[in-house]
Every structure is written in structure tokens, then in C-alpha cells.
PDB file of N, CA and C in Angstrom:
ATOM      1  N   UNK A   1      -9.823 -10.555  -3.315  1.00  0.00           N
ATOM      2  CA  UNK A   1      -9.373  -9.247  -2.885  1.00  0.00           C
ATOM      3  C   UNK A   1     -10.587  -8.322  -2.778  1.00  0.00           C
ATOM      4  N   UNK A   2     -10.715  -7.347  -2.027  1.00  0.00           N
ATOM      5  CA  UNK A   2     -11.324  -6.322  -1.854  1.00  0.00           C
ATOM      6  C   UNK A   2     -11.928  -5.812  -3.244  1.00  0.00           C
ATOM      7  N   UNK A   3     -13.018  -5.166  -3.590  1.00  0.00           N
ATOM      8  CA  UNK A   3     -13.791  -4.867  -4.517  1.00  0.00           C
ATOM      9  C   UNK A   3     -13.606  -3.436  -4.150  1.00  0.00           C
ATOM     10  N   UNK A   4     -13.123  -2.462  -5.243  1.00  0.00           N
ATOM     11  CA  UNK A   4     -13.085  -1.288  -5.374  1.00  0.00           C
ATOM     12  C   UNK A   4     -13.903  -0.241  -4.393  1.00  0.00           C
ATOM     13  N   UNK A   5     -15.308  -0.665  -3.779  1.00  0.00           N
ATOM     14  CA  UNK A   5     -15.548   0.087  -3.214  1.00  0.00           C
ATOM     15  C   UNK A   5     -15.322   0.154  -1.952  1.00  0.00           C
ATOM     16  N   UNK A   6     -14.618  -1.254  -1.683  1.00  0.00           N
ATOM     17  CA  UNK A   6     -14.092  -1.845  -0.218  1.00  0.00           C
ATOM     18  C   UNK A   6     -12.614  -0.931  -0.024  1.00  0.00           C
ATOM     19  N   UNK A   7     -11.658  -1.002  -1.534  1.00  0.00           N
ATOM     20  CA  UNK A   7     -10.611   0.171  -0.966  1.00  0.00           C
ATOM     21  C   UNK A   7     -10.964   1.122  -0.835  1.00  0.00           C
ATOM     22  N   UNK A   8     -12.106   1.916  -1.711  1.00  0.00           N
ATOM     23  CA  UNK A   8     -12.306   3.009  -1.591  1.00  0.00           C
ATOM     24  C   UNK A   8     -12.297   3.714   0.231  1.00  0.00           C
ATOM     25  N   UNK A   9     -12.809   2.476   1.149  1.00  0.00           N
ATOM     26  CA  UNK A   9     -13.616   3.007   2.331  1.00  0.00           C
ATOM     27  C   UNK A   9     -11.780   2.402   2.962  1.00  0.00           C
ATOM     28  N   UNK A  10     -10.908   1.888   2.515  1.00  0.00           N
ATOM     29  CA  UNK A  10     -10.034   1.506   3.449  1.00  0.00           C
ATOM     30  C   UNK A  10      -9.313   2.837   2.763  1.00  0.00           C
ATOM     31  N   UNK A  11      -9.062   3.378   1.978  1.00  0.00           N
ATOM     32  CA  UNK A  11      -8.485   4.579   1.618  1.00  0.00           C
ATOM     33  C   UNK A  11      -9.033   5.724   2.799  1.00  0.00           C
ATOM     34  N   UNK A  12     -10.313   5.886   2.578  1.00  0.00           N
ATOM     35  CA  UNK A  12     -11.722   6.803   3.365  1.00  0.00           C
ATOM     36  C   UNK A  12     -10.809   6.830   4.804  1.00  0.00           C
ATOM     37  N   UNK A  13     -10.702   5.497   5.502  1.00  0.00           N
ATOM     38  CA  UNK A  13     -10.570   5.427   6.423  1.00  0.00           C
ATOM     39  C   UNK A  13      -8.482   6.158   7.045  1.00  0.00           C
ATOM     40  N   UNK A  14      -7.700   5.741   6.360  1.00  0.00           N
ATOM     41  CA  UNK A  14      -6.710   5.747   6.909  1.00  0.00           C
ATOM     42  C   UNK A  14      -6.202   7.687   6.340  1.00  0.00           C
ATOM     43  N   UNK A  15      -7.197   8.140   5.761  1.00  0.00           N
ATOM     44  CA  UNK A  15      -7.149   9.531   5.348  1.00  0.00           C
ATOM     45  C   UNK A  15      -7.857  10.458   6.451  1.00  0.00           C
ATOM     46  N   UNK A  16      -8.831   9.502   7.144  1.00  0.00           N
ATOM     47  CA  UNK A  16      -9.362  10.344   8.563  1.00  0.00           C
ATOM     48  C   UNK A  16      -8.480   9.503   9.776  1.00  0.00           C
ATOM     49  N   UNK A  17      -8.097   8.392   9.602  1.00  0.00           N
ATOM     50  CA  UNK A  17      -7.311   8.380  11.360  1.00  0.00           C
ATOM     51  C   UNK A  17      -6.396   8.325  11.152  1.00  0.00           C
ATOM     52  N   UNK A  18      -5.657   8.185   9.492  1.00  0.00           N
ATOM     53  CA  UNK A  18      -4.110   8.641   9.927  1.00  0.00           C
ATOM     54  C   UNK A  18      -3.260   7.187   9.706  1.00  0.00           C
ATOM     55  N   UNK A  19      -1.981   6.490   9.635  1.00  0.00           N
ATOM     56  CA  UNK A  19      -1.276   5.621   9.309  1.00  0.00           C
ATOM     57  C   UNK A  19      -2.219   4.397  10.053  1.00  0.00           C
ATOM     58  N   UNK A  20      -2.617   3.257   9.155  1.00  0.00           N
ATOM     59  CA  UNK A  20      -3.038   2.119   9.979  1.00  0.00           C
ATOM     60  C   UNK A  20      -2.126   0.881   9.415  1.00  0.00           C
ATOM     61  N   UNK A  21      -2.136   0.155  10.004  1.00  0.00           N
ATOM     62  CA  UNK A  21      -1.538  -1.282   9.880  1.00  0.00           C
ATOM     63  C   UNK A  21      -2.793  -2.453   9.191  1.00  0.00           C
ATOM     64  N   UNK A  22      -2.065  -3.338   9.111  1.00  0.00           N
ATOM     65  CA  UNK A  22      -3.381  -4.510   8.866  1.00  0.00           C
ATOM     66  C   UNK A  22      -3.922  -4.978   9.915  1.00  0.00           C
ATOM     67  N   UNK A  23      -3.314  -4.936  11.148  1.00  0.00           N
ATOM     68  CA  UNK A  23      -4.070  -4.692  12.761  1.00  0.00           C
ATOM     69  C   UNK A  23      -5.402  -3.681  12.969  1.00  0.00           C
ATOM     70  N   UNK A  24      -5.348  -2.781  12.400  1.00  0.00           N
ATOM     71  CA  UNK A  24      -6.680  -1.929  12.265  1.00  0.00           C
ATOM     72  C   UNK A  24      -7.724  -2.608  11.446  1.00  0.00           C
ATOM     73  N   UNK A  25      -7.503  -3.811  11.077  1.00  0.00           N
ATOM     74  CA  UNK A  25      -8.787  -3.942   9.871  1.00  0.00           C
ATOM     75  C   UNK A  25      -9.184  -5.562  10.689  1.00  0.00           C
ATOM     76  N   UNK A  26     -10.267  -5.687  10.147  1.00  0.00           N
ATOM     77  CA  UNK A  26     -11.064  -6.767  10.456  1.00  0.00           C
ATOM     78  C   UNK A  26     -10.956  -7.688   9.641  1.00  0.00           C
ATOM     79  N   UNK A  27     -10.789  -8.962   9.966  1.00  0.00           N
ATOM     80  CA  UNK A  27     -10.547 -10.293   8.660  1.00  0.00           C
ATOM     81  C   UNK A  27      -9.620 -11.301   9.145  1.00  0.00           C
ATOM     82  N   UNK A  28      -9.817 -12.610   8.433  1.00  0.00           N
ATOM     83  CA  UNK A  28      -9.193 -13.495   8.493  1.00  0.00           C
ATOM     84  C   UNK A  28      -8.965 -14.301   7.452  1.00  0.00           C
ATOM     85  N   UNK A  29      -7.724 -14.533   6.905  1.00  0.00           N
ATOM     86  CA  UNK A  29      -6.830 -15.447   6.256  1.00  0.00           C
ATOM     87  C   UNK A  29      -7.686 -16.537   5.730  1.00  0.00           C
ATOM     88  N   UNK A  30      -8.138 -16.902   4.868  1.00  0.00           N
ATOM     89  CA  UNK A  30      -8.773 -18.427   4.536  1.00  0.00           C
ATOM     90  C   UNK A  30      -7.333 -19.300   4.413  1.00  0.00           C
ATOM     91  N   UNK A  31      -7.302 -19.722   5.699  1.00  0.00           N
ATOM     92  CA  UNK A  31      -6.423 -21.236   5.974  1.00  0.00           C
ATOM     93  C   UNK A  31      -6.444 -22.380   5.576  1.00  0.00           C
ATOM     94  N   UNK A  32      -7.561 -22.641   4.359  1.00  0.00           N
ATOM     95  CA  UNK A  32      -7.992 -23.655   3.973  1.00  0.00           C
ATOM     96  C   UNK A  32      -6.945 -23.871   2.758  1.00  0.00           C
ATOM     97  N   UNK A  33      -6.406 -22.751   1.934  1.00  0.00           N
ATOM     98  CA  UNK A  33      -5.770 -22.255   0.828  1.00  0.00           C
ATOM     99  C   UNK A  33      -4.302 -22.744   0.612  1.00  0.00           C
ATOM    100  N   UNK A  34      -3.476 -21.864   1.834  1.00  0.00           N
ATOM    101  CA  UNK A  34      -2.483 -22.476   2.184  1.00  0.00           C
ATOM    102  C   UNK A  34      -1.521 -21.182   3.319  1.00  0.00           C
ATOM    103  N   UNK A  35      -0.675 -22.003   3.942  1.00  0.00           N
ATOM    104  CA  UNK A  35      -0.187 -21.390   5.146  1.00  0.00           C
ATOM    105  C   UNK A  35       0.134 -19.758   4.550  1.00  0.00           C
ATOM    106  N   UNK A  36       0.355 -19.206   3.864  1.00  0.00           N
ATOM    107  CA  UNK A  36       0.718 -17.697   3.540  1.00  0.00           C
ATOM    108  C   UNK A  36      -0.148 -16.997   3.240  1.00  0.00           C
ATOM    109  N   UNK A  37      -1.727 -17.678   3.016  1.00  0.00           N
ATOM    110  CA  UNK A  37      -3.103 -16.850   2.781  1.00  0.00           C
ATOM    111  C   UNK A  37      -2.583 -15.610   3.471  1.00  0.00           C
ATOM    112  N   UNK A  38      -4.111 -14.707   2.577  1.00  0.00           N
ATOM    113  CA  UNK A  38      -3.653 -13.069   3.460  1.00  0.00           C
ATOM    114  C   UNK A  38      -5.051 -12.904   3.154  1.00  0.00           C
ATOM    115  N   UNK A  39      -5.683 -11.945   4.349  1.00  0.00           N
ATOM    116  CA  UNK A  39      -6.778 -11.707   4.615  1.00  0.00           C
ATOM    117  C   UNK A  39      -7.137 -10.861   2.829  1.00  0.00           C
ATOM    118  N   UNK A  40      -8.344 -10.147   2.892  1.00  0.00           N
ATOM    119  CA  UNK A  40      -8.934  -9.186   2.121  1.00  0.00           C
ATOM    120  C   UNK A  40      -7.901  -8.155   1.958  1.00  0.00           C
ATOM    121  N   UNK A  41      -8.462  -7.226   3.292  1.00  0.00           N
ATOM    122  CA  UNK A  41      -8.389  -5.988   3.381  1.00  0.00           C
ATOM    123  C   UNK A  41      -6.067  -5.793   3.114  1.00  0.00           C
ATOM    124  N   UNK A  42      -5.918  -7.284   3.484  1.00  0.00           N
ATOM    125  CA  UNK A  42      -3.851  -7.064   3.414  1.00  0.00           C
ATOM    126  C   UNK A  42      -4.005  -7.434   1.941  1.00  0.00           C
ATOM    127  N   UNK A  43      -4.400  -8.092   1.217  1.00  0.00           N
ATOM    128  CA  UNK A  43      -4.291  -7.505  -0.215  1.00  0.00           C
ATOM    129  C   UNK A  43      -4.948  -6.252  -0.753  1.00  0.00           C
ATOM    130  N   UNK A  44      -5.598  -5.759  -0.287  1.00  0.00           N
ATOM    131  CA  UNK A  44      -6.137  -4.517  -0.519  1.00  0.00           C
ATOM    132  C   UNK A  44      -5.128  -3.578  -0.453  1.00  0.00           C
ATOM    133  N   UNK A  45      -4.642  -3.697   0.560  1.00  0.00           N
ATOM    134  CA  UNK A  45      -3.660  -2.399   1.159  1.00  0.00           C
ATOM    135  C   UNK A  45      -2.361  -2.659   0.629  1.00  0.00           C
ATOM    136  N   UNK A  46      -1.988  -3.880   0.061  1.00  0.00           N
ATOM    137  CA  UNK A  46      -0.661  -3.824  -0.677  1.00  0.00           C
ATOM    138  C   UNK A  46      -0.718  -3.349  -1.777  1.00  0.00           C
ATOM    139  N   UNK A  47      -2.024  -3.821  -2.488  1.00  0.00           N
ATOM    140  CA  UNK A  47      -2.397  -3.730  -4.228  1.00  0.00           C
ATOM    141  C   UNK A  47      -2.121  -2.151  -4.384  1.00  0.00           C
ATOM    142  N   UNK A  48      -2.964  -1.481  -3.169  1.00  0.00           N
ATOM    143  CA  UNK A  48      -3.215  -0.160  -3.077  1.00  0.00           C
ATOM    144  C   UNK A  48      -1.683   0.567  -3.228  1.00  0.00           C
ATOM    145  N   UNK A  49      -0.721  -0.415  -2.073  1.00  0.00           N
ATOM    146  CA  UNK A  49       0.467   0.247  -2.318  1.00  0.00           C
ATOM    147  C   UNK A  49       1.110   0.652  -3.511  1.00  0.00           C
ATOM    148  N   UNK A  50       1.329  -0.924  -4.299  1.00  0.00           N
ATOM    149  CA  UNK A  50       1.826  -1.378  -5.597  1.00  0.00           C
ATOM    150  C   UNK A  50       1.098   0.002  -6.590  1.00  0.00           C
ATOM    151  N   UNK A  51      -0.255  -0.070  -6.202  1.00  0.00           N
ATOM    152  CA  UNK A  51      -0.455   0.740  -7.202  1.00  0.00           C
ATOM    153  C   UNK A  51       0.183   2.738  -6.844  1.00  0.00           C
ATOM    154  N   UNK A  52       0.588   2.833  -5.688  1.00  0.00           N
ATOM    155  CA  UNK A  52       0.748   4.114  -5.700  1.00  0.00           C
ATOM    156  C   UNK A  52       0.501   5.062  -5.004  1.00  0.00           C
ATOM    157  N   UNK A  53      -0.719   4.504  -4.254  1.00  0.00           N
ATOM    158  CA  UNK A  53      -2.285   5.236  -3.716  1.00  0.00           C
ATOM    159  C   UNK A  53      -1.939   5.358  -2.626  1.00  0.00           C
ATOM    160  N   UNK A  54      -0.712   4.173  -1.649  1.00  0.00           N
ATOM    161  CA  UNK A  54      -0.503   4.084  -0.247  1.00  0.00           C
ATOM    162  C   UNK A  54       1.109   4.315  -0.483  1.00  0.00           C
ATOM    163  N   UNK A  55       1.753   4.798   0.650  1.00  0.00           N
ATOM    164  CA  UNK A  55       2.917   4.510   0.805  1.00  0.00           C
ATOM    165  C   UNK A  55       2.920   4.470   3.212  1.00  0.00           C
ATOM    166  N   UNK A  56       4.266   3.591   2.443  1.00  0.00           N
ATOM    167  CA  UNK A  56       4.723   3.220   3.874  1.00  0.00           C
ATOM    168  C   UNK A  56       5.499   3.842   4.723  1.00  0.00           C
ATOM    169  N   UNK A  57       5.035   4.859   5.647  1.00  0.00           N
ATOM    170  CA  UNK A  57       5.378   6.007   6.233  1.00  0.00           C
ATOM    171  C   UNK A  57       6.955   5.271   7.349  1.00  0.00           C
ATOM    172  N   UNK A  58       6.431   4.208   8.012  1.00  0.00           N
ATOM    173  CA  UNK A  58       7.612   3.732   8.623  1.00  0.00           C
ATOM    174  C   UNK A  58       6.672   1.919   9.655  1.00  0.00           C
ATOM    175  N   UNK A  59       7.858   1.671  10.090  1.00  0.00           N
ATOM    176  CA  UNK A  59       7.503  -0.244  10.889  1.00  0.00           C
ATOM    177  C   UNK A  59       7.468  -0.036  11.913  1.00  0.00           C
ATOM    178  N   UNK A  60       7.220  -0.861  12.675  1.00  0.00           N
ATOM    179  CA  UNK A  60       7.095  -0.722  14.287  1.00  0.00           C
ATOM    180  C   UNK A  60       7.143  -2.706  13.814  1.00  0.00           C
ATOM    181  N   UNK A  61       8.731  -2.673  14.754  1.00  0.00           N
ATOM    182  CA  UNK A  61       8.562  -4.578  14.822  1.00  0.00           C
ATOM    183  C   UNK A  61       8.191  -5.053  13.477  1.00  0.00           C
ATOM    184  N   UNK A  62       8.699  -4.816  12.238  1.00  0.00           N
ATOM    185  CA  UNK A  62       8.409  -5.652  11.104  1.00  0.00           C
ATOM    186  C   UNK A  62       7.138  -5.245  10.934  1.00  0.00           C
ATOM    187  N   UNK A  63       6.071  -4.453  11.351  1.00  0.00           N
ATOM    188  CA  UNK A  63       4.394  -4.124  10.861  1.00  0.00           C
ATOM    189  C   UNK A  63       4.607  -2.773  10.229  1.00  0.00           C
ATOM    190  N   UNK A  64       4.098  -3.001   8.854  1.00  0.00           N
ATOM    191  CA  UNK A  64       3.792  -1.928   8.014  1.00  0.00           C
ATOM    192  C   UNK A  64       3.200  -0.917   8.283  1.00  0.00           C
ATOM    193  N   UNK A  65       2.714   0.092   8.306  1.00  0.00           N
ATOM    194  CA  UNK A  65       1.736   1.225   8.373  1.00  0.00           C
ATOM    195  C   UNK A  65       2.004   1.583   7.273  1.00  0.00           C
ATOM    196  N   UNK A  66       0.574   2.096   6.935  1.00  0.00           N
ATOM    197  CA  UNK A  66      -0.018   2.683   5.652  1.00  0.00           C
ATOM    198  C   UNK A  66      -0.746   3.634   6.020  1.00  0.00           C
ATOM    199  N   UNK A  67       0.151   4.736   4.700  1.00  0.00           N
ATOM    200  CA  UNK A  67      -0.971   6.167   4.370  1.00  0.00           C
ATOM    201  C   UNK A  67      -0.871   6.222   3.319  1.00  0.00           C
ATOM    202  N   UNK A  68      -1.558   7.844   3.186  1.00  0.00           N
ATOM    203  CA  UNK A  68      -1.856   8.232   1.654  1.00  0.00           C
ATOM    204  C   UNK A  68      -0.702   8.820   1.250  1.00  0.00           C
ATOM    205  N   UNK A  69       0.214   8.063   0.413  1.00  0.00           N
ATOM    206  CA  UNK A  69       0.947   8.528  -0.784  1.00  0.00           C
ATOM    207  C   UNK A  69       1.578   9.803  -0.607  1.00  0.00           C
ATOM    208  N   UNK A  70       0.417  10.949  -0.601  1.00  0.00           N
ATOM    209  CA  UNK A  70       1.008  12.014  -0.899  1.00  0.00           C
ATOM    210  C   UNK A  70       0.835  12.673   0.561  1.00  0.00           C
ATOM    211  N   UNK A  71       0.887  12.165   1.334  1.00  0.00           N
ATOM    212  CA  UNK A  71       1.178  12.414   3.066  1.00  0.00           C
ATOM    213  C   UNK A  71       2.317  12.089   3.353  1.00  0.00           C
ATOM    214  N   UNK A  72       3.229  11.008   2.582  1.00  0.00           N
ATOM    215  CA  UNK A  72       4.348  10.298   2.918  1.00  0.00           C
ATOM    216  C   UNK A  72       5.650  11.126   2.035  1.00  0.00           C
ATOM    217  N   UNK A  73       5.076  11.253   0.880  1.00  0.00           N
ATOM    218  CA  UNK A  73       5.958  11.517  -0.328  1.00  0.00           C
ATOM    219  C   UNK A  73       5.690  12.872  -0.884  1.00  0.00           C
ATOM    220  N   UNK A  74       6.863  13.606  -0.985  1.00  0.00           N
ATOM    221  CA  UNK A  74       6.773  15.153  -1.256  1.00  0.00           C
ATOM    222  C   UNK A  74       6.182  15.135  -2.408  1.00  0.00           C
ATOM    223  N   UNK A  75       5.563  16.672  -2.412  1.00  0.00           N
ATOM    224  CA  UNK A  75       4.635  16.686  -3.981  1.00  0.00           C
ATOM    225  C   UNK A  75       5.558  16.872  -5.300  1.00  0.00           C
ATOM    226  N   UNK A  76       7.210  17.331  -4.833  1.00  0.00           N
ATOM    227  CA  UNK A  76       7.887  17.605  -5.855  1.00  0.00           C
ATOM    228  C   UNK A  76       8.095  15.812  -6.796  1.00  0.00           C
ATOM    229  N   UNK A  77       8.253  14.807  -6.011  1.00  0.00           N
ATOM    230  CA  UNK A  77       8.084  13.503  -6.232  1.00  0.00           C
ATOM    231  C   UNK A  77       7.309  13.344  -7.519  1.00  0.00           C
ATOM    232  N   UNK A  78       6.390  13.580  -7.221  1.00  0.00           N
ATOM    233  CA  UNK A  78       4.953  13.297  -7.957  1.00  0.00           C
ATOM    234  C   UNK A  78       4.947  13.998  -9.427  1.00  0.00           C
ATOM    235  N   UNK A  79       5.650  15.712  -9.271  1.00  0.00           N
ATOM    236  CA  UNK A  79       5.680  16.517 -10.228  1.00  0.00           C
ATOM    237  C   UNK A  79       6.865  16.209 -11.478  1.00  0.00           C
ATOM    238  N   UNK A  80       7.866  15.368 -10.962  1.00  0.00           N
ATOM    239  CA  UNK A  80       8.876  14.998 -11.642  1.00  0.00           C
ATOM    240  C   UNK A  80       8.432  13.909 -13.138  1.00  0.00           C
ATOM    241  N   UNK A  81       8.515  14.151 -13.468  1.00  0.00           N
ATOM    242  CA  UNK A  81       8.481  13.519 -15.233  1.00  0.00           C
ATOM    243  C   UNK A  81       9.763  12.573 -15.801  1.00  0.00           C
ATOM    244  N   UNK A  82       9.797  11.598 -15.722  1.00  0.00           N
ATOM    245  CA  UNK A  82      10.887  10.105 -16.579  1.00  0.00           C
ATOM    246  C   UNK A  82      10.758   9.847 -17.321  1.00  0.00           C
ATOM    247  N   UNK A  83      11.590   9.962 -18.487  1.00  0.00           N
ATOM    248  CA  UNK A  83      10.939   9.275 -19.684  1.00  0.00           C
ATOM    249  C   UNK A  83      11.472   7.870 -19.334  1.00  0.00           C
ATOM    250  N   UNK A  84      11.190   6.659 -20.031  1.00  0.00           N
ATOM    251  CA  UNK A  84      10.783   5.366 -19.581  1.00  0.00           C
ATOM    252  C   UNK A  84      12.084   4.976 -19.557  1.00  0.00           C
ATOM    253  N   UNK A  85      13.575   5.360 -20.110  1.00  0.00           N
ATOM    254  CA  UNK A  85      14.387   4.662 -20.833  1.00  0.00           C
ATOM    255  C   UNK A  85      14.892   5.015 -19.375  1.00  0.00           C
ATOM    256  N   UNK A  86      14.759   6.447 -18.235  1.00  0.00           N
ATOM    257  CA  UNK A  86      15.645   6.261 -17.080  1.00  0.00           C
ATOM    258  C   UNK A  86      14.748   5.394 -15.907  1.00  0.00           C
ATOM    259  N   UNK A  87      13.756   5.376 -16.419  1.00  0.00           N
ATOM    260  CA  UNK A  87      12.787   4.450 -15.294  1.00  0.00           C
ATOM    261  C   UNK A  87      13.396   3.283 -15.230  1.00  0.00           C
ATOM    262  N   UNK A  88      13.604   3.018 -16.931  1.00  0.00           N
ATOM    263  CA  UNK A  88      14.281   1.101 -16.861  1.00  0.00           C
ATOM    264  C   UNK A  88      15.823   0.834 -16.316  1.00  0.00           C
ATOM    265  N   UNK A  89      16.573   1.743 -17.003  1.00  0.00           N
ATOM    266  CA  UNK A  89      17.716   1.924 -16.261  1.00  0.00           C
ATOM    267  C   UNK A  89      17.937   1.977 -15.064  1.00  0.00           C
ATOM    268  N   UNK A  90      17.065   3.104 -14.076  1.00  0.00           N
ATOM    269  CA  UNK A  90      17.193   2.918 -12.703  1.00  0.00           C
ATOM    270  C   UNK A  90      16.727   1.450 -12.484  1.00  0.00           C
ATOM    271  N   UNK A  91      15.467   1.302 -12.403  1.00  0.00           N
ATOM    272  CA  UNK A  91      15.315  -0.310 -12.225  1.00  0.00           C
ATOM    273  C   UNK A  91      16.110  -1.425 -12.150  1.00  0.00           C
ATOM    274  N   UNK A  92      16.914  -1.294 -12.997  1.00  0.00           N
ATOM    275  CA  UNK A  92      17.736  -2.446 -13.585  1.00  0.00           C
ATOM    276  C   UNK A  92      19.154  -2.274 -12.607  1.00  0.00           C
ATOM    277  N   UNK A  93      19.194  -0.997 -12.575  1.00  0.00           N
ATOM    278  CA  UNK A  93      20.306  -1.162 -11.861  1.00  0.00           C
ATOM    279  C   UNK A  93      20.041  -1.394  -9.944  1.00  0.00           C
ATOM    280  N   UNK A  94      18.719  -0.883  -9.852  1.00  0.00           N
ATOM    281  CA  UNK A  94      18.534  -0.882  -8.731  1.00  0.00           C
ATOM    282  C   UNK A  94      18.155  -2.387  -8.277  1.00  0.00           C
ATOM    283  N   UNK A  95      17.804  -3.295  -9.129  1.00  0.00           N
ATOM    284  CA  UNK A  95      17.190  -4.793  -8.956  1.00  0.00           C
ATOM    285  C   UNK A  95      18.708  -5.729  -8.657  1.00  0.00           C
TER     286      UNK A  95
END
């Protein structure tokens, strides 16, 4: 996967042009691995998701686009406070 300073510049980047896909990035899949390999920069940009940093504004044909988080998601979102016991609950019920 991408080395921290590699998201840093795929963060850099989709904060100056705006929602990109994994079509905007350069790379290829090591096929040697097995048929579901995923380039660098598409684990980068999921990890990024998972972690928070990206969210998925909307698809075009099943392709993701990615921005920044708080471009996608209102700031009241962010300001809201859970204590853990409704985090797990929602979870659980939502799984």
C-alpha cells in the first residue's frame, strides 16, 4: 500500500481537482498475486476512506469517486459526540 507520504499527495491532489476515481491515478494491479489484486494508490484511497479522511460523494456506473470527508459530510456530523454503547448498538443493528 501507499506510504503515508504517497496519501498525503493523493489527499493534496483530490482537495485541488475535486472528486477523483481510481481512473485518475496511475498503477497497476500485480497480477502475479491473484485475480482481485488492487493497484497502490485503490488501497490507498479505500484505507483513506475506512479511515475517515475520504468519503464517497456519489458512482457513475459502479465507479467510486472520492473526496475530502468534510466536503461530502456536514460539519454538524463531525461535531456530534457517541458514547460507544450507541455506536455498538447502531452497528449491530445496522449489520
Amino acid at each position: 500500500m501507499a506510504d503515508s507520504a504517497e496519501r498525503a499527495a493523493i489527499i493534496a491532489r483530490i482537495a485541488e481537482e475535486g472528486p477523483l476515481s481510481t481512473a485518475h491515478f496511475e498503477g497497476k494491479a500485480d497480477k502475479t498475486t491473484h485475480a482481485w489484486a488492487r493497484p497502490p494508490h485503490k488501497l490507498a484511497l479505500d484505507y483513506l476512506w475506512h479511515c475517515g479522511e475520504l468519503a464517497i460523494p456519489y458512482r457513475r456506473n459502479f465507479v467510486k469517486y472520492y473526496d475530502l470527508a468534510e466536503r461530502v459530510i456536514p460539519s454538524s456530523i463531525f461535531q456530534q459526540r457517541i458514547d460507544d454503547r450507541q455506536c455498538i448498538d447502531y452497528l449491530c443493528t445496522e449489520a
